[in-house]
PDB file of N, CA and C in Angstrom:
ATOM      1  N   UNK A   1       0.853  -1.164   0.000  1.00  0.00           N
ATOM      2  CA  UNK A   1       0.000   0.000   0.000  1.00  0.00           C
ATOM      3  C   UNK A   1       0.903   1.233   0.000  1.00  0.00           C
ATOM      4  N   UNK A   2       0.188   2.110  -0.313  1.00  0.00           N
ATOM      5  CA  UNK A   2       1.119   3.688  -0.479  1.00  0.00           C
ATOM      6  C   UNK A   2       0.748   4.543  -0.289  1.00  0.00           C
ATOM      7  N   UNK A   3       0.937   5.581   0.352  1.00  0.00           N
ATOM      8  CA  UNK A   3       0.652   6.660   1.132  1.00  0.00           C
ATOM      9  C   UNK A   3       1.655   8.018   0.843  1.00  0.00           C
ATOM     10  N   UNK A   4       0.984   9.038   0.036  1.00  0.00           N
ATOM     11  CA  UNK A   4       1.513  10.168  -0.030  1.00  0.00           C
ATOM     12  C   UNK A   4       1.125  11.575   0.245  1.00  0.00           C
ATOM     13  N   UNK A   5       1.778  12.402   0.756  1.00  0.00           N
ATOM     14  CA  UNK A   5       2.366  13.241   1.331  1.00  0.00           C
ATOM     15  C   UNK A   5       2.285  14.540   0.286  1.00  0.00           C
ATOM     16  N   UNK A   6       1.516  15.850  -0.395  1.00  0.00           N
ATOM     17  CA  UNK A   6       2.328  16.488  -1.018  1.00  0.00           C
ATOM     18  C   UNK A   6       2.678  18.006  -0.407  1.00  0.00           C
ATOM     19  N   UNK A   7       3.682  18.844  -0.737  1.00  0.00           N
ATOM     20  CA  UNK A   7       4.153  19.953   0.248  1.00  0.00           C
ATOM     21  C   UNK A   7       4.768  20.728  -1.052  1.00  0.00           C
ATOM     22  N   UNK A   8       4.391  21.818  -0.818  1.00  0.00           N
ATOM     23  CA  UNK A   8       5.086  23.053  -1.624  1.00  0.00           C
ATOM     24  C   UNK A   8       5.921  23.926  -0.883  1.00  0.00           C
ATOM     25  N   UNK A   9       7.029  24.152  -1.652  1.00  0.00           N
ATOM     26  CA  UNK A   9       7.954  25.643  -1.306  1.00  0.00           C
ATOM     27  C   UNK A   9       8.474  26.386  -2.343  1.00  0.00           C
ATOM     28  N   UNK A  10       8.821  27.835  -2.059  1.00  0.00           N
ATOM     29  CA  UNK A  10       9.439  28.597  -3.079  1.00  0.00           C
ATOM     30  C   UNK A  10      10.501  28.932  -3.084  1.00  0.00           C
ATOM     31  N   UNK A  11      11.909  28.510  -4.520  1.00  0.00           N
ATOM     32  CA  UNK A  11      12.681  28.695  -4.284  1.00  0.00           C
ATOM     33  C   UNK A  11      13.277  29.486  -5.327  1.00  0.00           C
ATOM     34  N   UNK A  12      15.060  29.696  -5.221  1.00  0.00           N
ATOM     35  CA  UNK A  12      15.382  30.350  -5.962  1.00  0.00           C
ATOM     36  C   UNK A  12      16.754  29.597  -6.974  1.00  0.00           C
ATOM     37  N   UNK A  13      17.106  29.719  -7.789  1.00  0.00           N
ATOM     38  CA  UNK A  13      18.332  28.466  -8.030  1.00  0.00           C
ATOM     39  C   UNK A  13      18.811  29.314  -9.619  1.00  0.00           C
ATOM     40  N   UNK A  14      20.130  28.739 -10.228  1.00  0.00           N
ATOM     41  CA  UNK A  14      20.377  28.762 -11.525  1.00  0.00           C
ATOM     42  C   UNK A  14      21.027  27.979 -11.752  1.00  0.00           C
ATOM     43  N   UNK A  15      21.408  26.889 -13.166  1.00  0.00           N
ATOM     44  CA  UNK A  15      22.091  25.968 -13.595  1.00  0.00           C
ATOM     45  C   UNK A  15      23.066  26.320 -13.651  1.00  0.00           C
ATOM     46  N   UNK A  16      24.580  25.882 -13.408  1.00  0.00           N
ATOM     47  CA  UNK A  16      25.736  26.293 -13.246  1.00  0.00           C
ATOM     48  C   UNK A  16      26.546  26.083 -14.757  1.00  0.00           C
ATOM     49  N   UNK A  17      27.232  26.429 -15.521  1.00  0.00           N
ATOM     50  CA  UNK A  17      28.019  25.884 -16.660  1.00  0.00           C
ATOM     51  C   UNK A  17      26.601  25.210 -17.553  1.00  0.00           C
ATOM     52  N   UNK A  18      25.472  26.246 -17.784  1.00  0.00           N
ATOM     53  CA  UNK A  18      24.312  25.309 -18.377  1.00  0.00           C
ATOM     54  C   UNK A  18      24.338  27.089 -19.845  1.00  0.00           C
ATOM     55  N   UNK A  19      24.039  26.761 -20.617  1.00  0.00           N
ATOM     56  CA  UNK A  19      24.039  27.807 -21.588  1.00  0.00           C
ATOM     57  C   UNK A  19      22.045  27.746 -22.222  1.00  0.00           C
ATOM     58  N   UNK A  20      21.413  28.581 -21.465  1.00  0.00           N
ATOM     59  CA  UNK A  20      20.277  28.522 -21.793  1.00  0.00           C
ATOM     60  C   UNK A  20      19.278  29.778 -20.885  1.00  0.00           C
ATOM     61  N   UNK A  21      18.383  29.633 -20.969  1.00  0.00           N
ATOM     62  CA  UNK A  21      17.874  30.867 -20.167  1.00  0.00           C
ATOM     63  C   UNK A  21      18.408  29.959 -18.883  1.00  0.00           C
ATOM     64  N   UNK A  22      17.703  29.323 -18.536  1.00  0.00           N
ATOM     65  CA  UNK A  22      18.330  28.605 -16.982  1.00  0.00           C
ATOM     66  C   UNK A  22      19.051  28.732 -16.360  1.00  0.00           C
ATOM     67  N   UNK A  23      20.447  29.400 -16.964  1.00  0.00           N
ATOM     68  CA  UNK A  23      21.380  29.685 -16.249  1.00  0.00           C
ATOM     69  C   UNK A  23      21.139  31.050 -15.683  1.00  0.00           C
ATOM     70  N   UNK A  24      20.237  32.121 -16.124  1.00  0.00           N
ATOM     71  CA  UNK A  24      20.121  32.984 -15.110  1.00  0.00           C
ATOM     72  C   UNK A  24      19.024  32.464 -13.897  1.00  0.00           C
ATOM     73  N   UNK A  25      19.186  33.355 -12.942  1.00  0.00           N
ATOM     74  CA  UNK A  25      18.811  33.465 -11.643  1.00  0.00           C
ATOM     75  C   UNK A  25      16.998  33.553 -12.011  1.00  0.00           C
ATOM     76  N   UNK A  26      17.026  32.664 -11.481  1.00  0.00           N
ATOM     77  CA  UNK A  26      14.735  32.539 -11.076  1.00  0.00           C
ATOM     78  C   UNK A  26      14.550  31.644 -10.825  1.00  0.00           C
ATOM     79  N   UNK A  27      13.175  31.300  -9.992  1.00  0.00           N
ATOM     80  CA  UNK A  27      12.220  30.475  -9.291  1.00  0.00           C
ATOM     81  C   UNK A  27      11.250  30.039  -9.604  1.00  0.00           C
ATOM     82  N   UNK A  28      11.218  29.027  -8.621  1.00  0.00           N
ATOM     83  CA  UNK A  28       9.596  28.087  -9.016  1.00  0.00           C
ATOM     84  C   UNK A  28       9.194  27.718  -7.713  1.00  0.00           C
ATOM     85  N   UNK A  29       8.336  28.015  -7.836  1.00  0.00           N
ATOM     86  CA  UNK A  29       7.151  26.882  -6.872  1.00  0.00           C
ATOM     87  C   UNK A  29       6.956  25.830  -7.281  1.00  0.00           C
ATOM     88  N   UNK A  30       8.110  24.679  -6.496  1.00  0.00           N
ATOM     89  CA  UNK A  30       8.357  23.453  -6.197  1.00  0.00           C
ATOM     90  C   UNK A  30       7.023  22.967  -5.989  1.00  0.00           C
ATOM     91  N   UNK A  31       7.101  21.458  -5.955  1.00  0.00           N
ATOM     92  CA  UNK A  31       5.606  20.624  -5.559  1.00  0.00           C
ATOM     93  C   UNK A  31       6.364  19.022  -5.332  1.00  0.00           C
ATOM     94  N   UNK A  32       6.341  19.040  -4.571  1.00  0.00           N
ATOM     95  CA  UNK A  32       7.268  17.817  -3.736  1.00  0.00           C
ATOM     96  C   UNK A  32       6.197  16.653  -3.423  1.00  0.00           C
ATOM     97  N   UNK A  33       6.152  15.777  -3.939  1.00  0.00           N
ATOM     98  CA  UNK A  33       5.128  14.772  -3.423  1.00  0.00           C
ATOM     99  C   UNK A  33       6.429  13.238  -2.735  1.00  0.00           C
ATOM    100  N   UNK A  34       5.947  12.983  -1.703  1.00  0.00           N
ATOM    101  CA  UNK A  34       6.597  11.788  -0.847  1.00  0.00           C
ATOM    102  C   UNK A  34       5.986  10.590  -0.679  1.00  0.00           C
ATOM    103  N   UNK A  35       6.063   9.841  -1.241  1.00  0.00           N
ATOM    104  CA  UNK A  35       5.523   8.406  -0.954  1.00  0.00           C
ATOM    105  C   UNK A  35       6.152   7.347  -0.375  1.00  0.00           C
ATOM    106  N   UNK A  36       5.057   6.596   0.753  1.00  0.00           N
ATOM    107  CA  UNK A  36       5.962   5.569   1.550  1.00  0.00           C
ATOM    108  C   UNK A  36       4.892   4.370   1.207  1.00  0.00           C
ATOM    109  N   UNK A  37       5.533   3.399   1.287  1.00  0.00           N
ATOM    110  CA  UNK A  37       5.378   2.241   0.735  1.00  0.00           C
ATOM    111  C   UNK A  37       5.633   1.550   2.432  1.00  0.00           C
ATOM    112  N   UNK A  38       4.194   0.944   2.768  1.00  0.00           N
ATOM    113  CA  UNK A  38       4.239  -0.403   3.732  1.00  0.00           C
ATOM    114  C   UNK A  38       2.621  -1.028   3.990  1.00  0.00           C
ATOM    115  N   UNK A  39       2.707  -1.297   5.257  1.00  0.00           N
ATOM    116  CA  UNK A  39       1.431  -1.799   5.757  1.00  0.00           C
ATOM    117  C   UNK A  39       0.839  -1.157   7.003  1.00  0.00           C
ATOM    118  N   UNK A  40      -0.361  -1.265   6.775  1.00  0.00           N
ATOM    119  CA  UNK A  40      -0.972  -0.621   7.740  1.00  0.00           C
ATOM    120  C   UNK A  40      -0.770  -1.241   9.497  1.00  0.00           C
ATOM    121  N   UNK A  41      -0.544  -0.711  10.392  1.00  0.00           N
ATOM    122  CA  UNK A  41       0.089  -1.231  11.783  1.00  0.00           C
ATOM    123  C   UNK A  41      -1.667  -1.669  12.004  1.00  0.00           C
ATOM    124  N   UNK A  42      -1.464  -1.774  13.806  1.00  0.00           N
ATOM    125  CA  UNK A  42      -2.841  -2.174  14.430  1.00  0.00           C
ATOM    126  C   UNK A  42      -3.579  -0.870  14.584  1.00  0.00           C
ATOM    127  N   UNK A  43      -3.141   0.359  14.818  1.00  0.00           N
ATOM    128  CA  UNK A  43      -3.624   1.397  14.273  1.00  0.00           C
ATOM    129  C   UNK A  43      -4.577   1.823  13.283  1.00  0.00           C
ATOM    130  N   UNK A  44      -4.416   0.800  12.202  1.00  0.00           N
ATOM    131  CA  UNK A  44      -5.047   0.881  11.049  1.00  0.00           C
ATOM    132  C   UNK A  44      -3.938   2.171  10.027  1.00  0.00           C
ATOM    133  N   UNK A  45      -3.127   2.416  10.572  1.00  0.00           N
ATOM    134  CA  UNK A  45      -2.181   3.459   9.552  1.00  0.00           C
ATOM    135  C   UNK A  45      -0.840   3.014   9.396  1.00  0.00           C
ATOM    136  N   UNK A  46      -0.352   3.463   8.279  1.00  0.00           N
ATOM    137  CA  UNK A  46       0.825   3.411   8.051  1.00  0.00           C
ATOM    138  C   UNK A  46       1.586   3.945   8.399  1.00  0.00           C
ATOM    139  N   UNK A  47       1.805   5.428   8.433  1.00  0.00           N
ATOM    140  CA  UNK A  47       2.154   6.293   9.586  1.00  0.00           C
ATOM    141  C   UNK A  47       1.604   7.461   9.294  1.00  0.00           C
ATOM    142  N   UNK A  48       1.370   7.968  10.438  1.00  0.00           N
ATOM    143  CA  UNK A  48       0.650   9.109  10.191  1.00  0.00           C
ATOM    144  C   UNK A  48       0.999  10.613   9.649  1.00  0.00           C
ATOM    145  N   UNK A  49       0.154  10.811   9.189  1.00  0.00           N
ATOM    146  CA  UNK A  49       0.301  11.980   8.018  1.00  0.00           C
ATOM    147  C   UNK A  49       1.350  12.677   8.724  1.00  0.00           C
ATOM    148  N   UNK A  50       1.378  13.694  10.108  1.00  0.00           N
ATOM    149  CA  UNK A  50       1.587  14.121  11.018  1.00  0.00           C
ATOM    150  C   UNK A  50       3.085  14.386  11.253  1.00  0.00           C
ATOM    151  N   UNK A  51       3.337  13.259  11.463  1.00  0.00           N
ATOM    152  CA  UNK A  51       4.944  12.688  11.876  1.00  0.00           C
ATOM    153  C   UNK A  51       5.493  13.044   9.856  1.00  0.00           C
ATOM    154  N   UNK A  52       4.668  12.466   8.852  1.00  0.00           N
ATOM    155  CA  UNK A  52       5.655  12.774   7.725  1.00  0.00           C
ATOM    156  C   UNK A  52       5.741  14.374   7.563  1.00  0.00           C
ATOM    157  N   UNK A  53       4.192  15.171   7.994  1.00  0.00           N
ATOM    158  CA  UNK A  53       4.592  16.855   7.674  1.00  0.00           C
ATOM    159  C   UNK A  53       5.805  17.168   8.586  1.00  0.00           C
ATOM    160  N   UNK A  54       6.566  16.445   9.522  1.00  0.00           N
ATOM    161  CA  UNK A  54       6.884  16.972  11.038  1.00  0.00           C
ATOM    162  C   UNK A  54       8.588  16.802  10.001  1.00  0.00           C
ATOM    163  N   UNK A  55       8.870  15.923   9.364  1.00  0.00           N
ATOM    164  CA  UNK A  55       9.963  15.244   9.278  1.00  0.00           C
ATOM    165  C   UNK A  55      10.481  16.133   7.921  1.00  0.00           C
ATOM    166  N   UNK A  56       9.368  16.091   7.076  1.00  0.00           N
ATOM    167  CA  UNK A  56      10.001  16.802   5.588  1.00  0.00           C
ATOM    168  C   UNK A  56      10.357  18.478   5.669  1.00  0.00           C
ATOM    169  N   UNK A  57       9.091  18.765   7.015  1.00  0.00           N
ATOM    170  CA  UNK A  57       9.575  19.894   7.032  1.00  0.00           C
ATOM    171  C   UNK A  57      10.776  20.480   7.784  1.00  0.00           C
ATOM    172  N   UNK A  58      11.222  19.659   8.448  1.00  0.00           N
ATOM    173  CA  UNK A  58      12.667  19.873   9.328  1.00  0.00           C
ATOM    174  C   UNK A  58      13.597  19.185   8.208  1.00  0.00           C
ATOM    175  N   UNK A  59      13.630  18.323   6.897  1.00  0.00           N
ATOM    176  CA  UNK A  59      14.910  18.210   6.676  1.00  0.00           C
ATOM    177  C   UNK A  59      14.299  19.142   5.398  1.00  0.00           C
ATOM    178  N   UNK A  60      13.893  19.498   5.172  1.00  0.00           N
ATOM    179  CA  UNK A  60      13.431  19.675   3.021  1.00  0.00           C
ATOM    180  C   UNK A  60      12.814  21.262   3.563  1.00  0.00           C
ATOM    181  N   UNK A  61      12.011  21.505   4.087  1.00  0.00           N
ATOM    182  CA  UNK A  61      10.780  23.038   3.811  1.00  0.00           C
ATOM    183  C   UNK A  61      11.165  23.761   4.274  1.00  0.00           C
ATOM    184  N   UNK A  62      12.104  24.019   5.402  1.00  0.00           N
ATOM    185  CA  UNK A  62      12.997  24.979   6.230  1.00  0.00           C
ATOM    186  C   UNK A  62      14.120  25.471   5.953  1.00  0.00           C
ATOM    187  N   UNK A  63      14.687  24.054   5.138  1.00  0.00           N
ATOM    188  CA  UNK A  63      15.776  24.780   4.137  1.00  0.00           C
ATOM    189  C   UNK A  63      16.071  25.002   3.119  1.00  0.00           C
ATOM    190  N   UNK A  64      14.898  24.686   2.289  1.00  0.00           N
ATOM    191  CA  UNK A  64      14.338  24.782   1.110  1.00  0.00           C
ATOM    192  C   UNK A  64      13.511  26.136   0.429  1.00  0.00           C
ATOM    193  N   UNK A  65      12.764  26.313   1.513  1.00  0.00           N
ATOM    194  CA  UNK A  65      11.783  27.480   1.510  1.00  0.00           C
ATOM    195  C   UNK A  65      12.413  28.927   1.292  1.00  0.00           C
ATOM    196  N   UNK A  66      11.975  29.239   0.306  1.00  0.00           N
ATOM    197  CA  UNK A  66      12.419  31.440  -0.076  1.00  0.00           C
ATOM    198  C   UNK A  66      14.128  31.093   0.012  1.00  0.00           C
ATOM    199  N   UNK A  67      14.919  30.103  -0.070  1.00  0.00           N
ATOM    200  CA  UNK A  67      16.543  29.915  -0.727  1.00  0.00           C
ATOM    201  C   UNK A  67      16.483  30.405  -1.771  1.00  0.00           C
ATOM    202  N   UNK A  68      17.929  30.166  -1.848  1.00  0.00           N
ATOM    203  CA  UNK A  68      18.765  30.292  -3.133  1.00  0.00           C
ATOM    204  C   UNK A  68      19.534  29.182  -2.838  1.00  0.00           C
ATOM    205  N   UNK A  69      18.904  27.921  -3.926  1.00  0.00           N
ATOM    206  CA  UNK A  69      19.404  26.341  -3.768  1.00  0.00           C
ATOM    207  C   UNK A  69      20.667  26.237  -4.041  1.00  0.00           C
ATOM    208  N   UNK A  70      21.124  26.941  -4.627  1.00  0.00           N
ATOM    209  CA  UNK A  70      22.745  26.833  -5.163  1.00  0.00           C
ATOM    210  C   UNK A  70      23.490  26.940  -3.764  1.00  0.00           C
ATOM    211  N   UNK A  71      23.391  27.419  -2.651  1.00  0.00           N
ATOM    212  CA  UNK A  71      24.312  27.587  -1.366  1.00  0.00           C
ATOM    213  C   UNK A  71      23.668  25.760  -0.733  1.00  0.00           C
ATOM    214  N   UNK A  72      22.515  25.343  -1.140  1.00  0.00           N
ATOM    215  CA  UNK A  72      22.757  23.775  -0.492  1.00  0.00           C
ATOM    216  C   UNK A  72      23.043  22.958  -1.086  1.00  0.00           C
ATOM    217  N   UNK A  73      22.833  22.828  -2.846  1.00  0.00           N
ATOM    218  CA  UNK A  73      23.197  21.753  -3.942  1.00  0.00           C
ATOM    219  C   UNK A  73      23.709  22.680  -5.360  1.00  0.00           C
ATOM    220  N   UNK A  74      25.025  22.367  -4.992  1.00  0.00           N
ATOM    221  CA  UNK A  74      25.594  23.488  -6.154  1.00  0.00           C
ATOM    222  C   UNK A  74      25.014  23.714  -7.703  1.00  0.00           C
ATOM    223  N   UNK A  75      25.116  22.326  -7.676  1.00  0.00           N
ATOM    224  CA  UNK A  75      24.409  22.011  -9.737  1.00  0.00           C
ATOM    225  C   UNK A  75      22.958  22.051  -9.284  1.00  0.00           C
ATOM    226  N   UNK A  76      22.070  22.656  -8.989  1.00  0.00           N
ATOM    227  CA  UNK A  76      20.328  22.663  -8.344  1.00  0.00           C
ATOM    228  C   UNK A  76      19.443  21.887  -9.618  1.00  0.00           C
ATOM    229  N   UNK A  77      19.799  21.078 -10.339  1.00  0.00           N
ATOM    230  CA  UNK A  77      19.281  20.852 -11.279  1.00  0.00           C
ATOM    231  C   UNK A  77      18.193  20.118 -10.718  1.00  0.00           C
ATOM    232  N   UNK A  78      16.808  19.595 -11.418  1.00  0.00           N
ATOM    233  CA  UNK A  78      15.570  18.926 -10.670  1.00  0.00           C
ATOM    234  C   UNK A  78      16.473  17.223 -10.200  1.00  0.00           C
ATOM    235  N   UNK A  79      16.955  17.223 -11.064  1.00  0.00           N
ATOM    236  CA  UNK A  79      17.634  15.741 -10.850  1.00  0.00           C
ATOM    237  C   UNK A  79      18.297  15.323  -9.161  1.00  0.00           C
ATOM    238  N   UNK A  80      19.205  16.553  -9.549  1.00  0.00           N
ATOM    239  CA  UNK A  80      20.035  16.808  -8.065  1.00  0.00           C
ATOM    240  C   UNK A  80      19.112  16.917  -7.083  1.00  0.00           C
ATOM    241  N   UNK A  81      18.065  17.654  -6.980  1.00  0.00           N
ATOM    242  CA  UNK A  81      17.357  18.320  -5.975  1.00  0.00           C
ATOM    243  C   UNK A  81      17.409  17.012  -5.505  1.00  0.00           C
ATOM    244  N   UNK A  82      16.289  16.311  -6.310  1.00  0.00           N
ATOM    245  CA  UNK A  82      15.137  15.064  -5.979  1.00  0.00           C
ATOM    246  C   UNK A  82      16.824  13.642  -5.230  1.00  0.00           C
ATOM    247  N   UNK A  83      17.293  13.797  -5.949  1.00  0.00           N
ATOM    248  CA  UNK A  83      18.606  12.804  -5.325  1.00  0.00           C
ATOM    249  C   UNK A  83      18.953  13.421  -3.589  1.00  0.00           C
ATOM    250  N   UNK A  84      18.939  14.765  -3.410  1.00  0.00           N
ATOM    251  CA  UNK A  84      19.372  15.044  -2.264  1.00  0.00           C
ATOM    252  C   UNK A  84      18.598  15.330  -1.042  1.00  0.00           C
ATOM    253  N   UNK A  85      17.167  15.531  -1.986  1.00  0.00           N
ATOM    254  CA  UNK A  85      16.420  15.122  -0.459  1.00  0.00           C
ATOM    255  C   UNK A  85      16.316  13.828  -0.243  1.00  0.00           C
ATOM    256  N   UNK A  86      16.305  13.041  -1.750  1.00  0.00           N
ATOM    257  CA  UNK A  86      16.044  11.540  -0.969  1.00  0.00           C
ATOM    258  C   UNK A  86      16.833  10.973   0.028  1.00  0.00           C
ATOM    259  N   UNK A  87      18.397  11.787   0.094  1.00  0.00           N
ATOM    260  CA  UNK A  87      18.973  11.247   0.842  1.00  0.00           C
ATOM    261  C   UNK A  87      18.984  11.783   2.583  1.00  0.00           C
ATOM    262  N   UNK A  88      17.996  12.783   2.487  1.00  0.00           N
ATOM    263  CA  UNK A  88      17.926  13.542   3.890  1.00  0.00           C
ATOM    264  C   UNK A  88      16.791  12.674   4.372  1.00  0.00           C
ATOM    265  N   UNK A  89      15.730  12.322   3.486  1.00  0.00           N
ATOM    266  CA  UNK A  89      14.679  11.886   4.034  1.00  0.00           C
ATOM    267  C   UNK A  89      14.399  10.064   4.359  1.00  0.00           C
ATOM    268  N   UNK A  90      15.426   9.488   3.511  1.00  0.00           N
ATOM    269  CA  UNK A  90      15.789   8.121   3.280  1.00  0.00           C
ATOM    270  C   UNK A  90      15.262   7.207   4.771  1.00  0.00           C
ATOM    271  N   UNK A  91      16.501   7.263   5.519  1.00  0.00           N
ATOM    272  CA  UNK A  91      16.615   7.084   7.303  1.00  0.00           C
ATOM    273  C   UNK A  91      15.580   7.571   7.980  1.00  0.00           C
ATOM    274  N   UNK A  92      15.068   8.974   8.303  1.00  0.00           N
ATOM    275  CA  UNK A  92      13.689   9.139   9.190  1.00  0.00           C
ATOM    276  C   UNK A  92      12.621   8.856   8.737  1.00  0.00           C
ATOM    277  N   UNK A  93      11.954   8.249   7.356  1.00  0.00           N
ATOM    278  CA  UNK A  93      11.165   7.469   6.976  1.00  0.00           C
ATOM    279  C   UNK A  93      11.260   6.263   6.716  1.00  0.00           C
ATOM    280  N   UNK A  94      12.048   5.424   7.310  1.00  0.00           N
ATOM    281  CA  UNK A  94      11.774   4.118   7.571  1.00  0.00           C
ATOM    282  C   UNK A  94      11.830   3.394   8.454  1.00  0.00           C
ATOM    283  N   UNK A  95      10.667   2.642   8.744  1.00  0.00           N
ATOM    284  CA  UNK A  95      10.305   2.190  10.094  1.00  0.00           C
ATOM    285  C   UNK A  95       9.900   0.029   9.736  1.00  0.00           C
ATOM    286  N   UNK A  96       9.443   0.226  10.824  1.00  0.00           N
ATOM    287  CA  UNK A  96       9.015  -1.431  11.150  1.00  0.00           C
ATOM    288  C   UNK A  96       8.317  -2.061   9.698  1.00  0.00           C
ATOM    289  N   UNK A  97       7.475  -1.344   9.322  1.00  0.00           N
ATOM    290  CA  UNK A  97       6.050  -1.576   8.090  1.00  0.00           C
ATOM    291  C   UNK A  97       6.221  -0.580   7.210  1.00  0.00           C
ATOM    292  N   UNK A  98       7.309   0.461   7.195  1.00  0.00           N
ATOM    293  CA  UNK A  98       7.498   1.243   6.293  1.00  0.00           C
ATOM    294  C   UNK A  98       8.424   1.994   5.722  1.00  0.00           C
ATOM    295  N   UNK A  99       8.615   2.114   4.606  1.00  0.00           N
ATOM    296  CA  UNK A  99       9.649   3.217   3.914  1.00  0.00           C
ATOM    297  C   UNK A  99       9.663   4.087   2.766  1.00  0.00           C
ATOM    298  N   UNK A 100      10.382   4.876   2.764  1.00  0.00           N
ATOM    299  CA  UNK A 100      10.205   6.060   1.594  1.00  0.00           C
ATOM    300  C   UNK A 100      10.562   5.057   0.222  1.00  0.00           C
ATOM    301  N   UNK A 101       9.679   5.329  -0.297  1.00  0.00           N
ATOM    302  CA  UNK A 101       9.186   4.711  -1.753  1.00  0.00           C
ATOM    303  C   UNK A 101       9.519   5.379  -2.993  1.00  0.00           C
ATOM    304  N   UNK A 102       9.235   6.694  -3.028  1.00  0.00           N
ATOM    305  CA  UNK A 102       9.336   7.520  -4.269  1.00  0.00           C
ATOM    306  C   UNK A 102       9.252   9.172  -3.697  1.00  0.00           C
ATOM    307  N   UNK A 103       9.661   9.806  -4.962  1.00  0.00           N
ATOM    308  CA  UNK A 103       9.315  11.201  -4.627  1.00  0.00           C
ATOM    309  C   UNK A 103       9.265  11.765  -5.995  1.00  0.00           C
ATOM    310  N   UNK A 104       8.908  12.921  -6.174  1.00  0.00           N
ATOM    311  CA  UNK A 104       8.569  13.499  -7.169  1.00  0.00           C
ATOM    312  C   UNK A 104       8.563  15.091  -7.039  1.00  0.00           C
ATOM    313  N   UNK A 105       9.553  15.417  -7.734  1.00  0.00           N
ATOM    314  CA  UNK A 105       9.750  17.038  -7.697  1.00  0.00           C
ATOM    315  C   UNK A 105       8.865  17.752  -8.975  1.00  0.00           C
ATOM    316  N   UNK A 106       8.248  18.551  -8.736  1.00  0.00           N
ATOM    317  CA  UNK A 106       7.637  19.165  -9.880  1.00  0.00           C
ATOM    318  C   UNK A 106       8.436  20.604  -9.874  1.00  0.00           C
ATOM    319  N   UNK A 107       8.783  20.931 -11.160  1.00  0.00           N
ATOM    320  CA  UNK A 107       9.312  22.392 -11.284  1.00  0.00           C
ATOM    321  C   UNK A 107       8.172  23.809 -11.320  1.00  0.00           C
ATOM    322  N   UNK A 108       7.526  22.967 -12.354  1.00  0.00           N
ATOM    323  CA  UNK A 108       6.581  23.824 -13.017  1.00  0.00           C
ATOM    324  C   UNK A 108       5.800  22.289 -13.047  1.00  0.00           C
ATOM    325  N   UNK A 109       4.033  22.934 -13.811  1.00  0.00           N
ATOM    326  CA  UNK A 109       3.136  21.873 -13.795  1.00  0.00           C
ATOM    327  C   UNK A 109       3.601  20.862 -14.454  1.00  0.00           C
ATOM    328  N   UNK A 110       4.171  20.872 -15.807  1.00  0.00           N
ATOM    329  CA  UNK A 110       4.588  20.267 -16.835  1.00  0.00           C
ATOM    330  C   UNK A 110       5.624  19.968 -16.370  1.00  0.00           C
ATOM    331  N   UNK A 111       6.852  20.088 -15.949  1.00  0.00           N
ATOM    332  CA  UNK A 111       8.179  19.829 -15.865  1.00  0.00           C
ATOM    333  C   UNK A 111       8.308  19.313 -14.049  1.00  0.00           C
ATOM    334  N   UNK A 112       9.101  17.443 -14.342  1.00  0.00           N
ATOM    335  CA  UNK A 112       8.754  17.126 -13.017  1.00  0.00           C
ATOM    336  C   UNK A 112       9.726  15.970 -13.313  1.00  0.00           C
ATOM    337  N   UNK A 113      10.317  15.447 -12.011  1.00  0.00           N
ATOM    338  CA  UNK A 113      11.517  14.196 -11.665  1.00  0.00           C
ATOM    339  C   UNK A 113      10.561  13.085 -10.902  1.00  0.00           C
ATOM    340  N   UNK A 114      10.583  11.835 -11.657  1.00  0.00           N
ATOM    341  CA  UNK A 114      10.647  10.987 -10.444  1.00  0.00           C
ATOM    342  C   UNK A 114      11.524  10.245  -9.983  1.00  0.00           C
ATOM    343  N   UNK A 115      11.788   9.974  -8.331  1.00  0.00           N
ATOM    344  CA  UNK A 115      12.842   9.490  -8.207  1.00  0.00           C
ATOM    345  C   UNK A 115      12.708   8.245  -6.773  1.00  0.00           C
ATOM    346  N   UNK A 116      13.218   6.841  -7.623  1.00  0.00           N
ATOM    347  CA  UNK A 116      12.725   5.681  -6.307  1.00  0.00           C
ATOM    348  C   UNK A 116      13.685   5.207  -5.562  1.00  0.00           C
ATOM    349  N   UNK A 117      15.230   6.166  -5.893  1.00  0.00           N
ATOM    350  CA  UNK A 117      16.510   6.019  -5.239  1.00  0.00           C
ATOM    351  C   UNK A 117      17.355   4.370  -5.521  1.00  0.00           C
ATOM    352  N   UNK A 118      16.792   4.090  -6.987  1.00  0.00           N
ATOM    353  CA  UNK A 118      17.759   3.154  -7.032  1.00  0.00           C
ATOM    354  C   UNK A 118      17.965   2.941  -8.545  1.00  0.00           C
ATOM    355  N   UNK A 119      17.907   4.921  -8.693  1.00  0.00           N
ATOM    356  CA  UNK A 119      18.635   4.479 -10.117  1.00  0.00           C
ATOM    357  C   UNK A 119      20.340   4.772  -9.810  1.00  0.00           C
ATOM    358  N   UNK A 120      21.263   4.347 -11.003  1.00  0.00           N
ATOM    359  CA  UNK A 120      22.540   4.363 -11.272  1.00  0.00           C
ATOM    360  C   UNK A 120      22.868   5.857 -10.669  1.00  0.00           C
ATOM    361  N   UNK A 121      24.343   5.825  -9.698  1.00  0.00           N
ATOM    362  CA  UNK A 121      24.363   7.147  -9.620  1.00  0.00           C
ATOM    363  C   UNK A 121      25.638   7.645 -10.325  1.00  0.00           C
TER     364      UNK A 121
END
C-alpha cells in the first residue's frame, strides 16, 4: 500500500556551466510529493500523516523554503534536488512496516523528476 504526502515551497536556483535561459537566476514553486510504501500497523495506519509533515519539514521546507538552492546543492538541477532530499529523508522514513518509496519534484506543472533512489548514480 502507499501513502503520499504532497508539500510546496518557493525557491530560488540557476544551472551552473548550463548555456540557456536557466542559467540565469529565477524560481519556481516546487511541488514535492513523498511516498511511503508499507502496511498498515494495528492502528489501522501506516504512519501518520503528522509525523511525515513533522519530518520533511525539518529536513526539506525549512531549508528549502524562499533559498537560493545553489548555497545547499551546487548544480540545483531537478535531478540533483530530488537525489538530495532523498537522501535527507531516506533514514527518518523508515520504520518497522514502512519506507520512503518515491518522490517526485515538480518544477513547473509540466516539468517534473521521479525518483525511487535506485537508479545508477
Amino acid at each position: 500500500m502507499f501513502l503520499t504526502k504532497v508539500f510546496k515551497f518557493d525557491s530560488a536556483h540557476n544551472l551552473v556551466e548550463y548555456h540557456g535561459k536557466c542559467e540565469a537566476l529565477h524560481g519556481h514553486t516546487y511541488r514535492l510529493e513523498v511516498t511511503i510504501e508499507g502496511t498498515p500497523g494495528q492502528d489501522g495506519m501506516i504512519l501518520d500523516y503528522g509525523i511525515i509533515k513533522a519530518i520533511v519539514k525539518e529536513k526539506v521546507i525549512n531549508r528549502f523554503d524562499h533559498k537560493y538552492l545553489n548555497d545547499i546543492v551546487p548544480q540545483s538541477s531537478s535531478e540533483n534536488l530530488v537525489q538530495w532530499i532523498w537522501n535527507e529523508l531516506k533514514s527518518p522514513l523508515c520504520g518497522d512496516n514502512y519506507e520512503l518509496y518515491q518522490l517526485k519534484l515538480n518544477e513547473t506543472e509540466t516539468n517534473f523528476v521521479v525518483y525511487r533512489g535506485d537508479q545508477i548514480q
